[in-house]
Protein backbone atom coordinates (compact mmCIF):
# COMPACT_ATOMS: atom_id res chain seq x y z
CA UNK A 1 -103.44 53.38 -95.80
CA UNK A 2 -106.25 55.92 -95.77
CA UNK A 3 -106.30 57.77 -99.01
CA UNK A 4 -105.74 61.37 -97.29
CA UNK A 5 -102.45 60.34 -96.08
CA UNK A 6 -98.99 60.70 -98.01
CA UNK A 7 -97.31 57.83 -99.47
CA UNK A 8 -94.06 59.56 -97.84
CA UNK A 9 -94.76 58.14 -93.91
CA UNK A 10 -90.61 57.99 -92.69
CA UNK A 11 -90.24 61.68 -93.53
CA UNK A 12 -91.60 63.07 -90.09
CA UNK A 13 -90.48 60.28 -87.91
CA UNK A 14 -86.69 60.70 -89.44
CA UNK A 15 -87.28 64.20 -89.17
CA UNK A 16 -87.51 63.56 -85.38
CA UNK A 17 -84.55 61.15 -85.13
CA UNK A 18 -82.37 63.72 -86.63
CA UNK A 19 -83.45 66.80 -84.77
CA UNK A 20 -83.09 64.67 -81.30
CA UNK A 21 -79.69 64.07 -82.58
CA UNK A 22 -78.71 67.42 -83.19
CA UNK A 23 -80.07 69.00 -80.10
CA UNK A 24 -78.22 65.74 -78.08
CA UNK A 25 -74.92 66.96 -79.59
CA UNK A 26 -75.20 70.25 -79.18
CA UNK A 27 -76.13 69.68 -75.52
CA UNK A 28 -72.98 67.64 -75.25
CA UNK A 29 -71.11 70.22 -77.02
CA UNK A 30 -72.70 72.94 -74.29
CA UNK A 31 -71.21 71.24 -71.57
CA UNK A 32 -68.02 70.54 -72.82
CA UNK A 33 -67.70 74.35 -73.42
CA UNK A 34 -68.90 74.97 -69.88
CA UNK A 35 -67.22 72.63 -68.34
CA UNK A 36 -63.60 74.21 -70.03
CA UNK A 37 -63.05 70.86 -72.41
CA UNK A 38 -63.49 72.72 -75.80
CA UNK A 39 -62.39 75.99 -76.34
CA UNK A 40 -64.17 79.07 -77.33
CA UNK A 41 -63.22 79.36 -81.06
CA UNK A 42 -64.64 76.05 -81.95
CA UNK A 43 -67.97 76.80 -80.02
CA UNK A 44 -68.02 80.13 -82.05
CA UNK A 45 -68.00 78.06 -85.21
CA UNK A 46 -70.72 75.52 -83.70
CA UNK A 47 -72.99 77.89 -82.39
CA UNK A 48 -73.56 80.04 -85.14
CA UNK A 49 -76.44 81.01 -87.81
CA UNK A 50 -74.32 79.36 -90.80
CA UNK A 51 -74.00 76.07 -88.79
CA UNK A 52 -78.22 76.43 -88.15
CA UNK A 53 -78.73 76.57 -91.58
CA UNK A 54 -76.28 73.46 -92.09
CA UNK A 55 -78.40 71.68 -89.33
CA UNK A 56 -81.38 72.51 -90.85
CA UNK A 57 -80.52 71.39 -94.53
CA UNK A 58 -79.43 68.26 -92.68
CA UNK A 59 -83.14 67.68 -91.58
CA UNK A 60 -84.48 68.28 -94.49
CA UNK A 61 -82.66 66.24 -96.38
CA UNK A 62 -83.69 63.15 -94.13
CA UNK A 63 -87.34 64.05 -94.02
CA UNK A 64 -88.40 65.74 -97.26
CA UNK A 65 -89.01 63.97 -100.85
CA UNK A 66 -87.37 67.06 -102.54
CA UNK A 67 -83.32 67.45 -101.39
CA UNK A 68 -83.12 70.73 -103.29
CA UNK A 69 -84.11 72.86 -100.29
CA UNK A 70 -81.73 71.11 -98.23
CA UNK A 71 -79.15 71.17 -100.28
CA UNK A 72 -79.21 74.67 -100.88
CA UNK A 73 -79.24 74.87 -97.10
CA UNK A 74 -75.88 73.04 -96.63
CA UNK A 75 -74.30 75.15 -99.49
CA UNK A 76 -75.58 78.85 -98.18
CA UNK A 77 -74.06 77.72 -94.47
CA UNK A 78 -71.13 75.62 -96.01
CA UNK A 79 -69.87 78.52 -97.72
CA UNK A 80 -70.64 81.56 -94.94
CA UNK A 81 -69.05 79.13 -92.21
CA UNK A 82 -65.46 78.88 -93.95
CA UNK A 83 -63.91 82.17 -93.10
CA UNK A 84 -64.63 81.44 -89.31
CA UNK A 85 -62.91 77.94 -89.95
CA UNK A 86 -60.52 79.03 -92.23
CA UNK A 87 -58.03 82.27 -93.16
CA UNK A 88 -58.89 82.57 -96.69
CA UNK A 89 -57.33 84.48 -99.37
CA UNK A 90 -60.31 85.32 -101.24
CA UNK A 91 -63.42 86.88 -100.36
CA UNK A 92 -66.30 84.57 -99.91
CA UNK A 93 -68.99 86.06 -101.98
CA UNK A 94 -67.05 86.08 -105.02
CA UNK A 95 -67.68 82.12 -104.98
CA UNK A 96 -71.40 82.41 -103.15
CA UNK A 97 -73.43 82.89 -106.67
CA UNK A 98 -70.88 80.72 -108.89
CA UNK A 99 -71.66 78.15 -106.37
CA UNK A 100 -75.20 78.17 -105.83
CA UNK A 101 -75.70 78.27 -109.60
CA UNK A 102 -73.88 75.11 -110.38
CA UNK A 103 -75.50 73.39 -107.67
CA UNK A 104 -78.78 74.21 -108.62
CA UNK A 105 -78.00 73.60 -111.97
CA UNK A 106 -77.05 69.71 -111.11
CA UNK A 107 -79.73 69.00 -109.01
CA UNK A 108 -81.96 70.21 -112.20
CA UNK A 109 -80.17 68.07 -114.50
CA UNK A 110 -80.74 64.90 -112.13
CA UNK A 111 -84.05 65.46 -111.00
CA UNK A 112 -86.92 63.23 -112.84
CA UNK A 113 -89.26 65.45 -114.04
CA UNK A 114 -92.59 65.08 -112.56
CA UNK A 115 -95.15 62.34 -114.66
CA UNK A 116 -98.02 64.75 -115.07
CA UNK A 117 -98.07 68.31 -114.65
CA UNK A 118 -100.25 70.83 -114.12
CA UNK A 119 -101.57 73.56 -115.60
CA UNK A 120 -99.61 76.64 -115.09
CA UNK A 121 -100.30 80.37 -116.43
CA UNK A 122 -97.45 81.96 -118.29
CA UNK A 123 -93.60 80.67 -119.74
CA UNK A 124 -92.34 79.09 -116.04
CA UNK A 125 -89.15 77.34 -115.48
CA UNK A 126 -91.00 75.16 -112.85
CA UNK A 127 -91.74 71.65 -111.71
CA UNK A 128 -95.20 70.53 -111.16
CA UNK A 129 -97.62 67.13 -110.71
CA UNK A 130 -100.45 65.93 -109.17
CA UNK A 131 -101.15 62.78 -108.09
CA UNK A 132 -104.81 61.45 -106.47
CA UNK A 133 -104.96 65.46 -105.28
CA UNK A 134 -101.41 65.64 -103.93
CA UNK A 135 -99.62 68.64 -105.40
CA UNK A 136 -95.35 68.68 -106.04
CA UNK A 137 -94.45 71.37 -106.77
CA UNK A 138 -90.30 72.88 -107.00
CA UNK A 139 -89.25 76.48 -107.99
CA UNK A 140 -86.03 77.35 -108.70
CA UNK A 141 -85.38 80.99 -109.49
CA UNK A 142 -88.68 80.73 -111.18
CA UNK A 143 -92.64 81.36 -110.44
CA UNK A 144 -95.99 79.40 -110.78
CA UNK A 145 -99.18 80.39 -110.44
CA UNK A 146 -101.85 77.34 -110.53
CA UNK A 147 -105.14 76.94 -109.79
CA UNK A 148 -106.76 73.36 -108.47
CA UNK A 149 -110.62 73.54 -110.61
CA UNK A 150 -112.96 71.07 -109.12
CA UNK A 151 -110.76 68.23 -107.20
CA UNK A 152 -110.43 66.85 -104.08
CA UNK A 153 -107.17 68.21 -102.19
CA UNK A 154 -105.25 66.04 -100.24
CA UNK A 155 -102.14 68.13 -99.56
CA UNK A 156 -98.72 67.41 -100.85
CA UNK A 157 -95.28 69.78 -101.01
CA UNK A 158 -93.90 73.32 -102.73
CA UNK A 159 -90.67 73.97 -102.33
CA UNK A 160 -89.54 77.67 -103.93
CA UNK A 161 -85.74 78.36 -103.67
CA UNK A 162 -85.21 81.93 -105.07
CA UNK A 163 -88.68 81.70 -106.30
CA UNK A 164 -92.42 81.75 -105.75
CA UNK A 165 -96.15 80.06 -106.11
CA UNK A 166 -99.49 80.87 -106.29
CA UNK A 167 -101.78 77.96 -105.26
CA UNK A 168 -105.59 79.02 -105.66
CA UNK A 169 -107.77 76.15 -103.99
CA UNK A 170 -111.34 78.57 -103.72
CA UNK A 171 -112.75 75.56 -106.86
CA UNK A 172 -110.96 72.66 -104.52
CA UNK A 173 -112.60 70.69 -102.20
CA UNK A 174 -110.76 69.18 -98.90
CA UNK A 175 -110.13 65.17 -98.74
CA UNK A 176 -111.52 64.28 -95.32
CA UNK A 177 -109.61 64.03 -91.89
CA UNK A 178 -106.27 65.71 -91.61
CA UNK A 179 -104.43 66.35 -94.93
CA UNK A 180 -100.75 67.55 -94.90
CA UNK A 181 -99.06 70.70 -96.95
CA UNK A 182 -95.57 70.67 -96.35
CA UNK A 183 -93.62 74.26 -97.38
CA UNK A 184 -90.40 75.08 -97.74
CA UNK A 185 -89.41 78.47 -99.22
CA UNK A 186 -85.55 79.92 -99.05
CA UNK A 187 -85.72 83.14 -99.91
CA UNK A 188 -88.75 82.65 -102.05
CA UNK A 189 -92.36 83.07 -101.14
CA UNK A 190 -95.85 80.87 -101.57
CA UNK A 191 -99.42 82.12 -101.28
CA UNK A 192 -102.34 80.46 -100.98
CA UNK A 193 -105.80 80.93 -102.27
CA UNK A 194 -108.12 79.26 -99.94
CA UNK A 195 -112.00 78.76 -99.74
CA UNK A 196 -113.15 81.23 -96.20
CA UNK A 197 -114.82 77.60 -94.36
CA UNK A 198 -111.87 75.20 -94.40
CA UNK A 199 -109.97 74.96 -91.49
CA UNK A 200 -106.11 75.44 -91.51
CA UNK A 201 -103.56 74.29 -88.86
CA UNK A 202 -100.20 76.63 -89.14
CA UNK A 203 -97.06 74.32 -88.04
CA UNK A 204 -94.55 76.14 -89.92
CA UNK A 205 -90.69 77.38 -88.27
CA UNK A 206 -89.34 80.39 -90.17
CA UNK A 207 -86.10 81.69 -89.48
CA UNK A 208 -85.77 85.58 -90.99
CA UNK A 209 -89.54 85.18 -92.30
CA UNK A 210 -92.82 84.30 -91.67
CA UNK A 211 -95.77 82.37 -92.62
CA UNK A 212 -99.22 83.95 -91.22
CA UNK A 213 -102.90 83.63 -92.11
CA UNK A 214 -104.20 86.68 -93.78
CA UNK A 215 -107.68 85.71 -94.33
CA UNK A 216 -110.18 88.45 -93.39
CA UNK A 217 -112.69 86.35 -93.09
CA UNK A 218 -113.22 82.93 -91.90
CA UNK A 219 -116.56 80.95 -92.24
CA UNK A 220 -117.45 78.06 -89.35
CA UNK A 221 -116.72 74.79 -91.67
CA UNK A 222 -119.66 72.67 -92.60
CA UNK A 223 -117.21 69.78 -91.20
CA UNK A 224 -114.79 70.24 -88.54
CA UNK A 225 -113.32 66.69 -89.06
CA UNK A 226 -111.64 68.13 -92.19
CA UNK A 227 -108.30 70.08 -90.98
CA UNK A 228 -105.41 71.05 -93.75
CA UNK A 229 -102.05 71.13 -91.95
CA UNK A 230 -99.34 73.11 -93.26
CA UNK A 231 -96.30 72.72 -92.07
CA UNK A 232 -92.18 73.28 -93.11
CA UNK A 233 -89.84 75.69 -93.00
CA UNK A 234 -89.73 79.62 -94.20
CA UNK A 235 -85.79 81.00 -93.97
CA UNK A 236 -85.31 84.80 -95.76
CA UNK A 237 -88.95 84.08 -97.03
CA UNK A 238 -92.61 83.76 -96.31
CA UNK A 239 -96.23 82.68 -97.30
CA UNK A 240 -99.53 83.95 -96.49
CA UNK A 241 -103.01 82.12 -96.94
CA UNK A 242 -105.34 84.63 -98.78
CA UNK A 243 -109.32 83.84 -99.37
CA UNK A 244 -112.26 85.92 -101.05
């Protein structure tokens, strides 16, 4: 395996296997509603932004070494969907926060913590390692701010979740060929410090967000071979990539 590559090689292709399964279904699902075989209130349950962010957490569960995103996914749709499904007595956002917290609260308490971390700036309530230039990185209701000093970059995965990061990368140097970033912020945000000559694919779906490229100025790279991909998810969040 060439050293630029994750270790993590079944994430995108289950990622695919899931997502063709999901849009199979719900073409099935189409044209048993169009056809008159299932009836409108169950398509107005199927087809709707809580069950998109249930699908979603689904995928990311299957293709992403951290569950947390997905999780929290499942919970935020989970929760939304069950006054369409359901005549409830209570009022749904009096058990959204209690909810959320205790979730968040177990996957923190059975989560490894990483082997070495990183250095951060200030008291953060974070989760951060790197390993042979791959970053991990998870915020929960927390911030980091980090910057890489004179290492090769190979890529790796954030994940904020009511939270944000501040990767600088201007002292990094990119690991040749095509190195991966996967991002997944839920309302949370990530920005990125970059130097102005390395070239940056943008592959990322956001869903109430957005991830753009704010540089004001980008330099023609002294090798084109050497491409940083970031890709993932942005839902009620965003990114930007920054450089000076």
């Amino acid at each position: 395996m060439e050293p630029n590559k994750t270790t993590h090689e079944k994430g995108p292709q289950m990622k695919k296997y899931i997502l063709g399964v999901i849009i199979i279904v719900a073409g099935f699902l189409l044209l048993l509603s169009n056809t008159g075989f299932l009836p409108y209130d169950v398509m107005h349950v199927i087809f709707s932004w809580q069950m998109l962010l249930i699908g979603i957490g689904v995928i990311s569960l299957f293709s992403s070494e951290s569950r947390t995103p997905g999780t929290i996914l499942i919970l935020i749709g989970g929760i939304f969907i069950l006054p369409r499904m359901f005549d409830l007595s209570f009022n749904v956002m009096h058990v959204f926060w209690p909810v959320i917290l205790i979730a968040i609260g177990v996957l923190i308490l059975t989560k490894r913590l990483p082997r070495r971390p990183w250095h951060t700036y200030g008291n953060q309530v974070s989760h951060q390692s790197v390993e042979d230039g791959f970053i991990h990185e998870e915020n929960i209701f927390s911030g980091g701010k980090q910057r890489v000093m004179h290492q090769v970059f190979r890529g790796g995965q954030i994940s904020c979740v009511f939270g944000g990061s501040e990767l600088d990368l201007t002292q990094a140097t990119l690991a040749d060929g095509v190195s991966e970033l996967e991002i997944t912020t839920i309302f949370g945000g990530v920005t990125l410090i970059v130097p102005a000559d390395w070239r940056i694919q943008l592959k990322m779906t956001s869903i109430m967000g957005g991830f753009s490229d704010k540089r004001s100025y980008v330099k023609e790279s002294p090798d084109p071979s050497k491409v940083l991909v970031i890709k993932g998810s942005t839902i009620f969040g965003g990114g930007e990539i920054k450089s000076y």
